[in-house]
PDB file of N, CA and C in Angstrom:
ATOM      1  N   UNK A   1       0.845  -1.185   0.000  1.00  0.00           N
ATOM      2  CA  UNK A   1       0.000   0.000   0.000  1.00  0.00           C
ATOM      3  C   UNK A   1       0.886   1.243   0.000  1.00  0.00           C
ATOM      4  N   UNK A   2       0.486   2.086  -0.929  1.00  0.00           N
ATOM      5  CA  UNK A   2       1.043   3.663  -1.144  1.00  0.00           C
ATOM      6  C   UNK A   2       1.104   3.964   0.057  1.00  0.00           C
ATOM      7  N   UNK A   3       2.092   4.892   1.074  1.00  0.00           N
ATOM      8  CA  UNK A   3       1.551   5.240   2.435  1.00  0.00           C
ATOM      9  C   UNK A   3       1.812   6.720   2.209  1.00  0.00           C
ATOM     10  N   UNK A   4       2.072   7.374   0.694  1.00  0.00           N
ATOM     11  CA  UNK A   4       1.793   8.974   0.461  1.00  0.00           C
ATOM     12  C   UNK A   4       0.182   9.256   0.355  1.00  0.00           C
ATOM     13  N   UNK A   5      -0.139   8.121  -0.855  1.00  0.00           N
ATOM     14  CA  UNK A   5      -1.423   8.164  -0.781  1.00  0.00           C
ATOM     15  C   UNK A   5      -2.575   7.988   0.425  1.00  0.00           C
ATOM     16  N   UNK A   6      -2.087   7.159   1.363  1.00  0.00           N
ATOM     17  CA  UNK A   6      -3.003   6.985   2.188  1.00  0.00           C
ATOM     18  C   UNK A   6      -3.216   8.522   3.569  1.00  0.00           C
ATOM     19  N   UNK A   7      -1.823   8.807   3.146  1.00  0.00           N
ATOM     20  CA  UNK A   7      -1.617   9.634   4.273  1.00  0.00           C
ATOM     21  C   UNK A   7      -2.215  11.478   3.323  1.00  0.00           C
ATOM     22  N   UNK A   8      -2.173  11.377   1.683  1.00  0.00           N
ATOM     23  CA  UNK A   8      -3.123  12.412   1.172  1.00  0.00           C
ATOM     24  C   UNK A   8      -4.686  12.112   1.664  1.00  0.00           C
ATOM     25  N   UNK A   9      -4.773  10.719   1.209  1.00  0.00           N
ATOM     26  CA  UNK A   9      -6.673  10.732   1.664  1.00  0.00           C
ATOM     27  C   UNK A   9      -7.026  11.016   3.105  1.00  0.00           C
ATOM     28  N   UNK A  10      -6.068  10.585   4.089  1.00  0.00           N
ATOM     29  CA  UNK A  10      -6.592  11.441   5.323  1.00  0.00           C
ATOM     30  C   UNK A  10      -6.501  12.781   5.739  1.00  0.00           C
ATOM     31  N   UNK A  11      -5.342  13.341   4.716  1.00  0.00           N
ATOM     32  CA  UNK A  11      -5.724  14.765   5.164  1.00  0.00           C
ATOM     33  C   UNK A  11      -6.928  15.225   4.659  1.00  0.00           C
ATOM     34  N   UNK A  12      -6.769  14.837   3.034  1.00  0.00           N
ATOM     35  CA  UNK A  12      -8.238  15.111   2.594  1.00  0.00           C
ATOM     36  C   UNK A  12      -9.427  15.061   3.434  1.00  0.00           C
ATOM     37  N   UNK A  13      -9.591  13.983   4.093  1.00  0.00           N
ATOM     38  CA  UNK A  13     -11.015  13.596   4.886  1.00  0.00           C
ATOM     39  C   UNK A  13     -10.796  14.563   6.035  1.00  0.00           C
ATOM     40  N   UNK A  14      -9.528  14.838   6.727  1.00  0.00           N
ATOM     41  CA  UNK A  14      -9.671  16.156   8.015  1.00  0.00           C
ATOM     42  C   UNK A  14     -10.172  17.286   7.269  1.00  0.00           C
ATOM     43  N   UNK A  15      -9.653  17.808   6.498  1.00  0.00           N
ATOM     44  CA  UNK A  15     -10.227  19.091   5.170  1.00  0.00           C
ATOM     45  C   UNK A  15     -11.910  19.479   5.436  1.00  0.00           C
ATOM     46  N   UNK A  16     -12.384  17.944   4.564  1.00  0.00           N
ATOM     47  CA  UNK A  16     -13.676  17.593   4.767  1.00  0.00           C
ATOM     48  C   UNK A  16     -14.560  17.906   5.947  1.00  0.00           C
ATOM     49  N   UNK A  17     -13.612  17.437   6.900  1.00  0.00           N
ATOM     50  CA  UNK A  17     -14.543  17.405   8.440  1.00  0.00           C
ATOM     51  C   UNK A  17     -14.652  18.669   8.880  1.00  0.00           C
ATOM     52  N   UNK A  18     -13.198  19.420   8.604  1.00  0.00           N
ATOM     53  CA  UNK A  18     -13.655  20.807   8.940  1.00  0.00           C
ATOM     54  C   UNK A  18     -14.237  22.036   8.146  1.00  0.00           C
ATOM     55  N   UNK A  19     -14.417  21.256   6.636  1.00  0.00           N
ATOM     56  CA  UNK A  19     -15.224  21.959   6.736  1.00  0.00           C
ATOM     57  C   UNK A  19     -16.898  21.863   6.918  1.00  0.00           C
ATOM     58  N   UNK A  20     -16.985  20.960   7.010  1.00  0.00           N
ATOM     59  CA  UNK A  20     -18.355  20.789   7.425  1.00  0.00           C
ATOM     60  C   UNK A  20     -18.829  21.121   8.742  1.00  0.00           C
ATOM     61  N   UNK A  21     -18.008  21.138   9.338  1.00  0.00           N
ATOM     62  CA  UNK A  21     -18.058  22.087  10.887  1.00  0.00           C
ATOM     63  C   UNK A  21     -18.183  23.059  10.933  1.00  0.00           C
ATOM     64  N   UNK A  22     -17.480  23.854   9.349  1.00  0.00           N
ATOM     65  CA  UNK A  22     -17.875  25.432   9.457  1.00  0.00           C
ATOM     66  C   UNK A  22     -19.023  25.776   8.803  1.00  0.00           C
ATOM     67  N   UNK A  23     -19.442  25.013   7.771  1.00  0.00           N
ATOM     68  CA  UNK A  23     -20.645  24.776   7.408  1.00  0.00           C
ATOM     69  C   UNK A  23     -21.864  24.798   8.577  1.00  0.00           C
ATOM     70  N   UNK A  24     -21.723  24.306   9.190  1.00  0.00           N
ATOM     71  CA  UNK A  24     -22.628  23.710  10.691  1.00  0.00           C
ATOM     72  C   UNK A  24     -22.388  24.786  11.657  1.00  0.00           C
ATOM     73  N   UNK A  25     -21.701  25.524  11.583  1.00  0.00           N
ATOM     74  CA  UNK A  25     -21.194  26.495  12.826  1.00  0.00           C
ATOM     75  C   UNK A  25     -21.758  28.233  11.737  1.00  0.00           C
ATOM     76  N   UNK A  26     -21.301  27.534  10.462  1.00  0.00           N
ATOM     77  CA  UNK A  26     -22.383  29.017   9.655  1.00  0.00           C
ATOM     78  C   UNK A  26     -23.728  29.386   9.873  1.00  0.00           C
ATOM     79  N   UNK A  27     -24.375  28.413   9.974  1.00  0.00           N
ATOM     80  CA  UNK A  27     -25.544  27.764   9.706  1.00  0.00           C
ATOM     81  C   UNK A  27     -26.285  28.173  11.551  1.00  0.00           C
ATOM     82  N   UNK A  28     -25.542  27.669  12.266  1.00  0.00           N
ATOM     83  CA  UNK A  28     -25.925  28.131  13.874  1.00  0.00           C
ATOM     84  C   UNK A  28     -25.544  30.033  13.745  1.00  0.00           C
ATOM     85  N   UNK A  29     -24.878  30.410  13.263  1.00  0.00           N
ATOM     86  CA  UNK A  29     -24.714  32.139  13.102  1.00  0.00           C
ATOM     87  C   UNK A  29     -25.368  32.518  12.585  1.00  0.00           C
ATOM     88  N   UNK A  30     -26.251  32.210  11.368  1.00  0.00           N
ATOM     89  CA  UNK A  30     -26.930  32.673  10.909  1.00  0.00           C
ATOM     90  C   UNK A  30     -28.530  32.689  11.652  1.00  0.00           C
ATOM     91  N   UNK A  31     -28.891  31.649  11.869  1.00  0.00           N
ATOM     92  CA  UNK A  31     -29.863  31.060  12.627  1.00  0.00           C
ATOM     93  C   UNK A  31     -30.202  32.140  13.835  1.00  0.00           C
ATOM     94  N   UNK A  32     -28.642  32.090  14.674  1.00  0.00           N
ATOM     95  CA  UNK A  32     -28.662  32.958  16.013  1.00  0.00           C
ATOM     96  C   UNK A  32     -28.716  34.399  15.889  1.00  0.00           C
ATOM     97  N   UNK A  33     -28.381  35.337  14.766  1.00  0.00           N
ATOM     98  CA  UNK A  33     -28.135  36.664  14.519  1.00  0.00           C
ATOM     99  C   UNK A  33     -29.724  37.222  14.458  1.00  0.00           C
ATOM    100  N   UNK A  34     -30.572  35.899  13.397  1.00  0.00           N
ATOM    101  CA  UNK A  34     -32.283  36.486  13.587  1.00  0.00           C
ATOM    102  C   UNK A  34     -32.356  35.980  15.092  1.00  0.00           C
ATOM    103  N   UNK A  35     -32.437  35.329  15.053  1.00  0.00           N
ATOM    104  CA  UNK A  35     -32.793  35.356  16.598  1.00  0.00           C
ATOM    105  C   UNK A  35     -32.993  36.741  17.504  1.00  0.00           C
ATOM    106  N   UNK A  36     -31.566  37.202  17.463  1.00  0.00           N
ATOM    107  CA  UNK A  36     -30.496  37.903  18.286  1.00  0.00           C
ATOM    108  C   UNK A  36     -30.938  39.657  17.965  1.00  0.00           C
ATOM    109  N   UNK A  37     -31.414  39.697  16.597  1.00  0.00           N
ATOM    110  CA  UNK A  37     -31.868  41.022  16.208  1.00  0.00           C
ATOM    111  C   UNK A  37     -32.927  41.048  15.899  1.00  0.00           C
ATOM    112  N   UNK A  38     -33.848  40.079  15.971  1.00  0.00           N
ATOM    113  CA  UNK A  38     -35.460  40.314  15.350  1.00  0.00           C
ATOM    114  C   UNK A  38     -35.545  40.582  13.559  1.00  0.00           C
ATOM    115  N   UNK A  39     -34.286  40.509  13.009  1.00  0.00           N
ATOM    116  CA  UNK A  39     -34.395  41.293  11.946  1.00  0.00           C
ATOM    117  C   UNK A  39     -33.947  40.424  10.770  1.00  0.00           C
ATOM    118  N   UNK A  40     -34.242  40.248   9.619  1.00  0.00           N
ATOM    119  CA  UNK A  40     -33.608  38.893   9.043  1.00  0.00           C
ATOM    120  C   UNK A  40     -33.220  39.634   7.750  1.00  0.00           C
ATOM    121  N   UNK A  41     -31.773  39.160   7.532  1.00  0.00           N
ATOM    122  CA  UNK A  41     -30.955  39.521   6.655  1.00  0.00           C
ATOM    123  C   UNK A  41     -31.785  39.279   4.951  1.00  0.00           C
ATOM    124  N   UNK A  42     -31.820  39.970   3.784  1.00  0.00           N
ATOM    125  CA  UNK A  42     -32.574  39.677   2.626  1.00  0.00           C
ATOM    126  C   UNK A  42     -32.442  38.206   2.117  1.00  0.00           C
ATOM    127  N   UNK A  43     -31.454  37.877   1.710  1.00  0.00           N
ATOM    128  CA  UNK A  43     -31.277  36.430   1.875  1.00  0.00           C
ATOM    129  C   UNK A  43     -31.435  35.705   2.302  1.00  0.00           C
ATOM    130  N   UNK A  44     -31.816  35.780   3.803  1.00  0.00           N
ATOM    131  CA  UNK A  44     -31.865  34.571   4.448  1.00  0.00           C
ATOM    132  C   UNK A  44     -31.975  33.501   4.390  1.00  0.00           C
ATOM    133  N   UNK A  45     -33.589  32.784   3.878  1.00  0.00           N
ATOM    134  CA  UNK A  45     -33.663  31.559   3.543  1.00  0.00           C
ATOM    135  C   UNK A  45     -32.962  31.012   2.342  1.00  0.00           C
ATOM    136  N   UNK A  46     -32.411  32.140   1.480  1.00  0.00           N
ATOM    137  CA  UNK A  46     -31.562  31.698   0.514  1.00  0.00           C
ATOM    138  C   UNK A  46     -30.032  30.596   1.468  1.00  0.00           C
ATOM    139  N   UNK A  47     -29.446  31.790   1.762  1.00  0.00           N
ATOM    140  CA  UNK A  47     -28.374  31.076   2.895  1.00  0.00           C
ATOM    141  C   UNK A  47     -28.804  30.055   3.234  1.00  0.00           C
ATOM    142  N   UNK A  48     -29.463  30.022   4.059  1.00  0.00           N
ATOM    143  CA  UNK A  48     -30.065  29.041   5.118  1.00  0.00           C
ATOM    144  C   UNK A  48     -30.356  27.702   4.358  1.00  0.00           C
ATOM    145  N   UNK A  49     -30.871  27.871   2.765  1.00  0.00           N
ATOM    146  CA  UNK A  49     -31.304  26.650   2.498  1.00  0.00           C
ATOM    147  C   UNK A  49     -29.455  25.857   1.522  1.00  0.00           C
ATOM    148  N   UNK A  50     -29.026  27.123   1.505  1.00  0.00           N
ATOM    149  CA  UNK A  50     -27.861  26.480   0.491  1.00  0.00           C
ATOM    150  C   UNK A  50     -26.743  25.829   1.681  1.00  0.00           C
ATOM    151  N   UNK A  51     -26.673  26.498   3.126  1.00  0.00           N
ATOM    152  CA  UNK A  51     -25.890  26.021   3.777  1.00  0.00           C
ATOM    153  C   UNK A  51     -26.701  24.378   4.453  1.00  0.00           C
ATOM    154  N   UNK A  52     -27.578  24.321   4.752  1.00  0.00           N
ATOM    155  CA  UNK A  52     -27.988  22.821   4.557  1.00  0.00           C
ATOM    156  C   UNK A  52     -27.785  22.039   3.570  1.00  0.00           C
ATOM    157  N   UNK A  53     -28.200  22.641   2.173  1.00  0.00           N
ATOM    158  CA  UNK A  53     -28.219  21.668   1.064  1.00  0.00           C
ATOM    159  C   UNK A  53     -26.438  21.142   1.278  1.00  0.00           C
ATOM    160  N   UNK A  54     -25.549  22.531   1.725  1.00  0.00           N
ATOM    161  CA  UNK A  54     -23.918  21.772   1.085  1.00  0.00           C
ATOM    162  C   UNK A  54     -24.216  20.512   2.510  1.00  0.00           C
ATOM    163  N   UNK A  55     -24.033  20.772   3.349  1.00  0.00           N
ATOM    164  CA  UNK A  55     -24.348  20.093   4.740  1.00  0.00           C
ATOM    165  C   UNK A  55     -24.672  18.360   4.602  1.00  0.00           C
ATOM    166  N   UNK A  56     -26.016  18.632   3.489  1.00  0.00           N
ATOM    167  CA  UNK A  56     -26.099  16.792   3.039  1.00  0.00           C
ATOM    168  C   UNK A  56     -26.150  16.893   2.252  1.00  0.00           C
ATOM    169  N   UNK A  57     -24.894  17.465   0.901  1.00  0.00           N
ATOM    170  CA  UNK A  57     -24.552  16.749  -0.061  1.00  0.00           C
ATOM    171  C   UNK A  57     -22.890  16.562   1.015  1.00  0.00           C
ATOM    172  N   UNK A  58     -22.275  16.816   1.786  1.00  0.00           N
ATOM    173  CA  UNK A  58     -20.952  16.633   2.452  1.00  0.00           C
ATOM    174  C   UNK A  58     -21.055  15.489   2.512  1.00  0.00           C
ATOM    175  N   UNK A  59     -22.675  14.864   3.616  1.00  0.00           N
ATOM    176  CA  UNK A  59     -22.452  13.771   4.186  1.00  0.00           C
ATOM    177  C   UNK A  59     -22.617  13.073   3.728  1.00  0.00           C
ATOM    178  N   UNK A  60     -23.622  13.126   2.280  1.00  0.00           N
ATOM    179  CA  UNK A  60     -23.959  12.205   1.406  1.00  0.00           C
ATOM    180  C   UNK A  60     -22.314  11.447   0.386  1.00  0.00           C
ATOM    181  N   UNK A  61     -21.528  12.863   0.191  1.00  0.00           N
ATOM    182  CA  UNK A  61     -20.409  12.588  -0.024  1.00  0.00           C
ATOM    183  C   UNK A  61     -18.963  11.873   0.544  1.00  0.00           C
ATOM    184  N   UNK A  62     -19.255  11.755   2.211  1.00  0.00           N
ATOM    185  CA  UNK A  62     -18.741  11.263   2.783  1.00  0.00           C
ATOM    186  C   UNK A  62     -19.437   9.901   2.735  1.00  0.00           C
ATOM    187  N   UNK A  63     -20.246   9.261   2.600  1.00  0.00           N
ATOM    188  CA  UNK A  63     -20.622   8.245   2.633  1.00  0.00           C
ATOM    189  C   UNK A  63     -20.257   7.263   1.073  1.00  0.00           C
ATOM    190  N   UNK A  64     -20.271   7.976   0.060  1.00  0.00           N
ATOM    191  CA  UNK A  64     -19.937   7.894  -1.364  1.00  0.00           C
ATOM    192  C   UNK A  64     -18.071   7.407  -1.533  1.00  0.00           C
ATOM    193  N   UNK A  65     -17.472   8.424  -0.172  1.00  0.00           N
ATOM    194  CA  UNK A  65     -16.004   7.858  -0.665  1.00  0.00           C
ATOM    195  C   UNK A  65     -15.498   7.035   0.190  1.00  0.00           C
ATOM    196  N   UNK A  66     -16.688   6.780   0.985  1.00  0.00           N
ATOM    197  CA  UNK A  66     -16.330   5.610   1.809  1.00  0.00           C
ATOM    198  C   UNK A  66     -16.471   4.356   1.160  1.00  0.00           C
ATOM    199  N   UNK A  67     -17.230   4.315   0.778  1.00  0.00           N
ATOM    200  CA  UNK A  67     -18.403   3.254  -0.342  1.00  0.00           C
ATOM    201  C   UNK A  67     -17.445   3.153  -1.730  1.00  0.00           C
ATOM    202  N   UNK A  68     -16.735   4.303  -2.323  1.00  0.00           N
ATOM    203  CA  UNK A  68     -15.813   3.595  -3.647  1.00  0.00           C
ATOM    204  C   UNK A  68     -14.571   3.293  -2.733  1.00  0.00           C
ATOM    205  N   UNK A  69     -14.061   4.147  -1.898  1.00  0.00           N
ATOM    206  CA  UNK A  69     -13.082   3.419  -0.914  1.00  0.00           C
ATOM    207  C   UNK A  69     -12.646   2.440  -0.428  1.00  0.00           C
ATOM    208  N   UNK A  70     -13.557   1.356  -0.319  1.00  0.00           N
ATOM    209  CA  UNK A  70     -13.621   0.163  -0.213  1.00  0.00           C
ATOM    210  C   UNK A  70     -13.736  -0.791  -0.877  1.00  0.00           C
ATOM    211  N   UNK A  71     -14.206  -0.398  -2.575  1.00  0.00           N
ATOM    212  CA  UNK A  71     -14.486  -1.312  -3.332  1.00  0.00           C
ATOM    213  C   UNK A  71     -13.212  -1.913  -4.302  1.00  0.00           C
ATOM    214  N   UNK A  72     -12.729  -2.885  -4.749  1.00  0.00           N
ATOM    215  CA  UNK A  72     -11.751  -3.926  -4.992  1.00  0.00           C
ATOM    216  C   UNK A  72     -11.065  -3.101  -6.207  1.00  0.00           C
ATOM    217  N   UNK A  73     -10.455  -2.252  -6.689  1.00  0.00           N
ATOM    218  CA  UNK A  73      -9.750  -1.844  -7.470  1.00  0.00           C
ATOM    219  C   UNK A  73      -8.890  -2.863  -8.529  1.00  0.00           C
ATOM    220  N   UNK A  74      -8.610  -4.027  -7.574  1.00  0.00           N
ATOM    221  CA  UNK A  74      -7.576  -4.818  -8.625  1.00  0.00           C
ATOM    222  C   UNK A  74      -7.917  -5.446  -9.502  1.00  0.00           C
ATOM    223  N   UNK A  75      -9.659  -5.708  -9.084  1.00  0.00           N
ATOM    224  CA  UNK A  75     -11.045  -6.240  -9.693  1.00  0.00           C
ATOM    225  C   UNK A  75     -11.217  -5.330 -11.005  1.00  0.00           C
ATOM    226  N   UNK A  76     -10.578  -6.151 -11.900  1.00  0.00           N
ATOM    227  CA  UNK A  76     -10.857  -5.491 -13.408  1.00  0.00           C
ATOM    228  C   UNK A  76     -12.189  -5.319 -13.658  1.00  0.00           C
ATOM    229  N   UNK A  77     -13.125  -5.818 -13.490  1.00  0.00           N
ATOM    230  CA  UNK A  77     -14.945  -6.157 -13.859  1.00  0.00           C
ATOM    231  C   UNK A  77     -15.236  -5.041 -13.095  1.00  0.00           C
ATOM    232  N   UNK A  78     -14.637  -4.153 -11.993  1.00  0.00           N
ATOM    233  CA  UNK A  78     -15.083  -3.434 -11.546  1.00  0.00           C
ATOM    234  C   UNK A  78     -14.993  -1.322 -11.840  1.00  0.00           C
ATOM    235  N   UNK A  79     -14.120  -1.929 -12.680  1.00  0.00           N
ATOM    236  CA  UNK A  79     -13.025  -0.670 -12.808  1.00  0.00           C
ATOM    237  C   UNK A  79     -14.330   0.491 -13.806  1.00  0.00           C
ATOM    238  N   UNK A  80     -14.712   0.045 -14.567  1.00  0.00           N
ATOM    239  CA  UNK A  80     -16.078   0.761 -14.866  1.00  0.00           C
ATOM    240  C   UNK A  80     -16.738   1.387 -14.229  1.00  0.00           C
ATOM    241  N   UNK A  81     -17.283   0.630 -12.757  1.00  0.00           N
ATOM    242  CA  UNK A  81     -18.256   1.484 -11.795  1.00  0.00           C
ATOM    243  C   UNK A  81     -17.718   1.569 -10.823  1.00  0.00           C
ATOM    244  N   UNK A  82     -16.390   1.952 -10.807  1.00  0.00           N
ATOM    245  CA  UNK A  82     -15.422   2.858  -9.263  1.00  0.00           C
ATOM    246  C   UNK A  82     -15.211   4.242 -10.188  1.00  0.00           C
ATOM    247  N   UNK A  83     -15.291   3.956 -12.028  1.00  0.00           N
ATOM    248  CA  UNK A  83     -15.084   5.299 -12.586  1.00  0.00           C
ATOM    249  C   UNK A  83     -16.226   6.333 -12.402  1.00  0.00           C
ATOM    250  N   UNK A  84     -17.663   5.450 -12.977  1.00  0.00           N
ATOM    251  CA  UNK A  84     -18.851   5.820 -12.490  1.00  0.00           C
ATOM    252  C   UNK A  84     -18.889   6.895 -11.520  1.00  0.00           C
ATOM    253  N   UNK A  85     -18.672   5.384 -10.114  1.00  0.00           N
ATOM    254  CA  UNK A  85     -19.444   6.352  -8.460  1.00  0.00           C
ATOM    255  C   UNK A  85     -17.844   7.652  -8.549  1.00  0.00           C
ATOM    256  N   UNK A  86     -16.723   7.789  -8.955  1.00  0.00           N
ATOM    257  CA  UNK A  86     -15.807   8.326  -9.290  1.00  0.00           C
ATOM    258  C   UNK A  86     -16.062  10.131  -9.751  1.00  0.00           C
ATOM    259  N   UNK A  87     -16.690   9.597 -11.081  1.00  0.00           N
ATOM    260  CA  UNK A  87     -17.075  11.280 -11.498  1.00  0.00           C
ATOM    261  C   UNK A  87     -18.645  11.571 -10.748  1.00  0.00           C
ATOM    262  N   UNK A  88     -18.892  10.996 -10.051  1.00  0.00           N
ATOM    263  CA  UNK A  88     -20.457  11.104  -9.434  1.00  0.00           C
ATOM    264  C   UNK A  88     -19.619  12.229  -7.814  1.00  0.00           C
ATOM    265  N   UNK A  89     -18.493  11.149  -7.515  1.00  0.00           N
ATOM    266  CA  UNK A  89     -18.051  12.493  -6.693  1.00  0.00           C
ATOM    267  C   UNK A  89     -17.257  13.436  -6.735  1.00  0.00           C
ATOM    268  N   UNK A  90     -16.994  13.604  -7.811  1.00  0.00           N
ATOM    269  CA  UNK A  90     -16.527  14.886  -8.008  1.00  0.00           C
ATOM    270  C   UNK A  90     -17.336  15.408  -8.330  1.00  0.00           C
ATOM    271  N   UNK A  91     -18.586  15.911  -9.010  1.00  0.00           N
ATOM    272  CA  UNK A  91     -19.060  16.410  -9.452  1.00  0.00           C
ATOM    273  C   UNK A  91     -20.194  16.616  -8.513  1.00  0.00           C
ATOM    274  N   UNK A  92     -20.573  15.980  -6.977  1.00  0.00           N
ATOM    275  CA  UNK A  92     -20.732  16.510  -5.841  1.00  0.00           C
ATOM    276  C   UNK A  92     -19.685  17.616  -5.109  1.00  0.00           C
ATOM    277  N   UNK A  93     -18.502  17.192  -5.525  1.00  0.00           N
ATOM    278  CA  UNK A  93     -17.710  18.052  -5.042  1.00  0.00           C
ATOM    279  C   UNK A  93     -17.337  19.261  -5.415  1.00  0.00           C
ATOM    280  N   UNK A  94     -17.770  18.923  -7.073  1.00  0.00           N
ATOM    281  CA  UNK A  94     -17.995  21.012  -7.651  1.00  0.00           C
ATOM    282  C   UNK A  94     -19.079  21.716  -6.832  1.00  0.00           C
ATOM    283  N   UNK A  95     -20.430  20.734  -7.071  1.00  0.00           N
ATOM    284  CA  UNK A  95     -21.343  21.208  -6.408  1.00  0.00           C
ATOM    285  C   UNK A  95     -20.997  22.283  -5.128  1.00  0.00           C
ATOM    286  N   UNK A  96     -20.079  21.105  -4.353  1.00  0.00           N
ATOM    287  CA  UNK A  96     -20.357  22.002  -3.092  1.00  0.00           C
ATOM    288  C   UNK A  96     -19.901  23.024  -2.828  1.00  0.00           C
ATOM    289  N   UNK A  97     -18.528  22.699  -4.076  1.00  0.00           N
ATOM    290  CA  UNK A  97     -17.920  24.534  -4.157  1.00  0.00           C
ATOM    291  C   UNK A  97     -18.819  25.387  -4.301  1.00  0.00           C
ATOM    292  N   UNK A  98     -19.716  25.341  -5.442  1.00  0.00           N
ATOM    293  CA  UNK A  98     -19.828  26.209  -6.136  1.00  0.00           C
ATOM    294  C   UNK A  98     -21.237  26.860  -5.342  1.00  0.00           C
ATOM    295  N   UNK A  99     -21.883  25.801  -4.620  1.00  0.00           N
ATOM    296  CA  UNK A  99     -22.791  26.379  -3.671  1.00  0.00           C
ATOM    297  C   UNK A  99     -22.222  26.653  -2.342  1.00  0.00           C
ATOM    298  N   UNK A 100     -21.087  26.713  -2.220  1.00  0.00           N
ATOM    299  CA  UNK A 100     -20.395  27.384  -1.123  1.00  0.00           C
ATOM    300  C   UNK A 100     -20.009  28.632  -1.174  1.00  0.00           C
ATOM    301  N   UNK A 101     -19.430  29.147  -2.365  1.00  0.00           N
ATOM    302  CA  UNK A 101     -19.405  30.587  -2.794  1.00  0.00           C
ATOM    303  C   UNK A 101     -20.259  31.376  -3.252  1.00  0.00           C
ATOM    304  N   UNK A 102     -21.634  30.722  -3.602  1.00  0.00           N
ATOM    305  CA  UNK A 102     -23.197  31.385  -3.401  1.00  0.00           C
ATOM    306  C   UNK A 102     -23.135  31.972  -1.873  1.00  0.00           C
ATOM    307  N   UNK A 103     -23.079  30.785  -1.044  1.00  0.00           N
ATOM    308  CA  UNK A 103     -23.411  30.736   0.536  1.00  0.00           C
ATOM    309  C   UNK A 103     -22.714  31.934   0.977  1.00  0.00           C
ATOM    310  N   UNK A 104     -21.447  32.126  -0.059  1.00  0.00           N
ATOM    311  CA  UNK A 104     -20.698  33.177   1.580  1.00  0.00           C
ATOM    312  C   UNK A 104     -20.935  34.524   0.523  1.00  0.00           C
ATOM    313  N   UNK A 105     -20.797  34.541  -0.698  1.00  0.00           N
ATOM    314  CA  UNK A 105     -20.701  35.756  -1.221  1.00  0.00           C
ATOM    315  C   UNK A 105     -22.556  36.434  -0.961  1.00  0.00           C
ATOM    316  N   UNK A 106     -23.348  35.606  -0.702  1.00  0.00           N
ATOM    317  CA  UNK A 106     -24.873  36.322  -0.318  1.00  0.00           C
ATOM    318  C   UNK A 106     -25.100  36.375   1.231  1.00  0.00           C
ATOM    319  N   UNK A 107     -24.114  35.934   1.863  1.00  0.00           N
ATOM    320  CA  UNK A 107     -24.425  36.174   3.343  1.00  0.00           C
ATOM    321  C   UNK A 107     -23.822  37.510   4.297  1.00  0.00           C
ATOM    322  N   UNK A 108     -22.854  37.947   3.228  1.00  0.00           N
ATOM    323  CA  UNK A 108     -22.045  39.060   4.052  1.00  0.00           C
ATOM    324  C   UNK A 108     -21.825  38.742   5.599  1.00  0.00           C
ATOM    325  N   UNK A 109     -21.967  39.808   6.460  1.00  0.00           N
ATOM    326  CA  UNK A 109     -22.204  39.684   7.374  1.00  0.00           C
ATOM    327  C   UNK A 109     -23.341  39.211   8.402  1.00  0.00           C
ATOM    328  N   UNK A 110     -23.677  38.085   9.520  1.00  0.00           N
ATOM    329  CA  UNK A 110     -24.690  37.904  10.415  1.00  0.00           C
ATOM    330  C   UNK A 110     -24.023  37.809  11.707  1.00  0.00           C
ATOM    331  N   UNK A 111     -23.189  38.608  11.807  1.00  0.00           N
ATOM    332  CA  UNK A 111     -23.147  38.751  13.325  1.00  0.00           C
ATOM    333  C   UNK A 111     -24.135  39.604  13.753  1.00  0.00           C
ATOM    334  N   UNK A 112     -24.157  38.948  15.113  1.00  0.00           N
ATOM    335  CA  UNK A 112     -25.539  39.816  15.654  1.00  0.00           C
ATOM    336  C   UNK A 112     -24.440  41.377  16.113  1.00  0.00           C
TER     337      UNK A 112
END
């Protein structure tokens, strides 16, 4: 076993975790600022619904590279649908960019 590679995919997956924490910790700021001011930013439910949506496509994605992660690579018969579930996550993973820079460029500021 590669131990560069193994030791890239776990940083990758710490990456992941945090950011989904800030995702989750956006998501409680935003939440708490209406709260906190009575007053709700124009966007709001825009935010609000894009920082959930990245939230479970993360976990849905974490579950996806767990799932090709495990599956038999040396297994020629298989090499087709590890390419498959393959561009299926990346192309969750543009996603979440690209609804991540919706998320922050329409949220400006919610501190209370």
């Amino acid at each position: 076993m590669n131990s560069y590679c193994t030791r890239k995919t776990i940083a990758m997956g710490l990456l992941d975790v945090a950011l989904l924490i800030a995702n989750i910790e956006k998501v409680k700021q935003t939440t708490k600022s209406v709260i906190n001011t009575a007053k709700r930013q124009q966007f709001y439910y825009f935010i609000l619904t894009l920082l959930v949506l990245i939230v479970l496509v993360q976990i849905s994605l974490a579950f996806l590279l767990l799932f090709v992660g495990k599956m038999d690579i040396s297994n020629r018969l298989r090499h087709r649908r590890l390419d498959v579930w393959n561009n299926v996550a990346i192309t969750l993973i543009v996603l979440t960019v690209v609804m991540q820079i919706f998320a922050t460029s329409f949220a400006g500021s919610t501190n209370a």
